[in-house]
Protein backbone atom coordinates (compact mmCIF):
# COMPACT_ATOMS: atom_id res chain seq x y z
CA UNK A 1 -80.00 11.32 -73.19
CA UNK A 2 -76.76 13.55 -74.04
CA UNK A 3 -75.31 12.82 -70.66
CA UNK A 4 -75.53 8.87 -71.60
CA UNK A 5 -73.54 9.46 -74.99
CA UNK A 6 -69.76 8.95 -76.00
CA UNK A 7 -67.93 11.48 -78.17
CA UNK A 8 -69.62 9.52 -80.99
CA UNK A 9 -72.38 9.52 -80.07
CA UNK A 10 -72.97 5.98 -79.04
CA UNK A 11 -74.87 4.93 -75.87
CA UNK A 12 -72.19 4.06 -73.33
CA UNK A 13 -73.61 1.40 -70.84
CA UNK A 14 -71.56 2.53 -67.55
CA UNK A 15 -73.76 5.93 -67.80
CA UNK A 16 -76.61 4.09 -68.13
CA UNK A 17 -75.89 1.80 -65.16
CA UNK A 18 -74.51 4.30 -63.02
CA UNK A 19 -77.84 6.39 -63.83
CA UNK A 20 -80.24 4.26 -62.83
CA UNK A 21 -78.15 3.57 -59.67
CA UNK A 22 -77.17 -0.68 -60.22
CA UNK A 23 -73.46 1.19 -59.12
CA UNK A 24 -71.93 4.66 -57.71
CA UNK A 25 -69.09 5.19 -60.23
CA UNK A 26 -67.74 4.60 -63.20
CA UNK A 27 -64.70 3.32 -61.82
CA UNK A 28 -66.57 0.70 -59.74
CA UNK A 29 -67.72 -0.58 -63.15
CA UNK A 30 -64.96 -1.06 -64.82
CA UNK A 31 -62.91 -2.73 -61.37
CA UNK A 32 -66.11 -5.09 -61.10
CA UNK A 33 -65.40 -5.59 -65.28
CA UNK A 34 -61.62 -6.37 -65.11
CA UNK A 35 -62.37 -8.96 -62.28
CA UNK A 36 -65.23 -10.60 -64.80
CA UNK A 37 -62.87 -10.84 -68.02
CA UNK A 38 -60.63 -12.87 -65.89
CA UNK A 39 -63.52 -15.59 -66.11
CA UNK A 40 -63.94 -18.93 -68.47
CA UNK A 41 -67.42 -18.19 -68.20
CA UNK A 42 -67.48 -14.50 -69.00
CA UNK A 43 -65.40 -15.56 -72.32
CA UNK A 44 -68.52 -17.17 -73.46
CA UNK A 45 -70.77 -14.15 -73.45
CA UNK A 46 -69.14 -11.25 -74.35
CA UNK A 47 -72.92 -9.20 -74.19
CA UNK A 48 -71.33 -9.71 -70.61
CA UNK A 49 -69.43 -6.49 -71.14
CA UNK A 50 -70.20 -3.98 -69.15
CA UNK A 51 -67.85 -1.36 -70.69
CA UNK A 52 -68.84 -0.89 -74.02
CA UNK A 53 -70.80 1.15 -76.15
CA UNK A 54 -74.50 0.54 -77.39
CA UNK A 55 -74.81 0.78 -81.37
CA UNK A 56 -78.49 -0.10 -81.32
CA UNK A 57 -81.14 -1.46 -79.32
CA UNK A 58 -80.80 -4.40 -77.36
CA UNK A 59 -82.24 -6.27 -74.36
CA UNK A 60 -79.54 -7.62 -72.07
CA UNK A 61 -79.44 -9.89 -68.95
CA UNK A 62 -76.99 -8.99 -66.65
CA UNK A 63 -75.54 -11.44 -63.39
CA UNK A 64 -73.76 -9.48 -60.82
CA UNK A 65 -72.50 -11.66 -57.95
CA UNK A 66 -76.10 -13.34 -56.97
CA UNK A 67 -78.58 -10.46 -58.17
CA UNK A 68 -79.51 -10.90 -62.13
CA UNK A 69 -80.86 -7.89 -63.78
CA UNK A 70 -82.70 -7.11 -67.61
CA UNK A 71 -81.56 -4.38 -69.07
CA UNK A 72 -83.68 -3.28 -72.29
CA UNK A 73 -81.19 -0.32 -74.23
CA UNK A 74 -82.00 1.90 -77.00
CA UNK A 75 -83.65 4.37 -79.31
């Protein structure tokens, strides 16, 4: 799980996504993530985020283009 952690020690979600293969690099990630804080509709939700860190469990649902995924985070 070290290789998922920030310098703080906080669960950082690009690892995670980038682990379990949804993208190939960080730096897709955050491109994909500037073009989705441009939106009204990302605004709304900002669980939308997908560069942050994780400060405790959560369960997440995640829309990328047409393909939705659930995303359950945590210790």
């Amino acid at each position: 799980m070290d290789e998922f952690r920030n310098e703080k020690g906080d669960l950082f979600l690009p690892n995670i996504l980038r682990h379990v293969e949804f993208f190939k690099s960080n730096g897709q990630i955050r491109q994909i993530n500037q073009q989705r804080q441009k939106t009204e509709k990302f605004k709304k939700d900002p669980d939308q985020d997908l560069w942050r860190n994780i400060t405790c469990p959560e369960f997440t649902e995640f829309k990328i283009g047409k393909r939705v995924f659930w995303l359950i985070v945590g210790e």
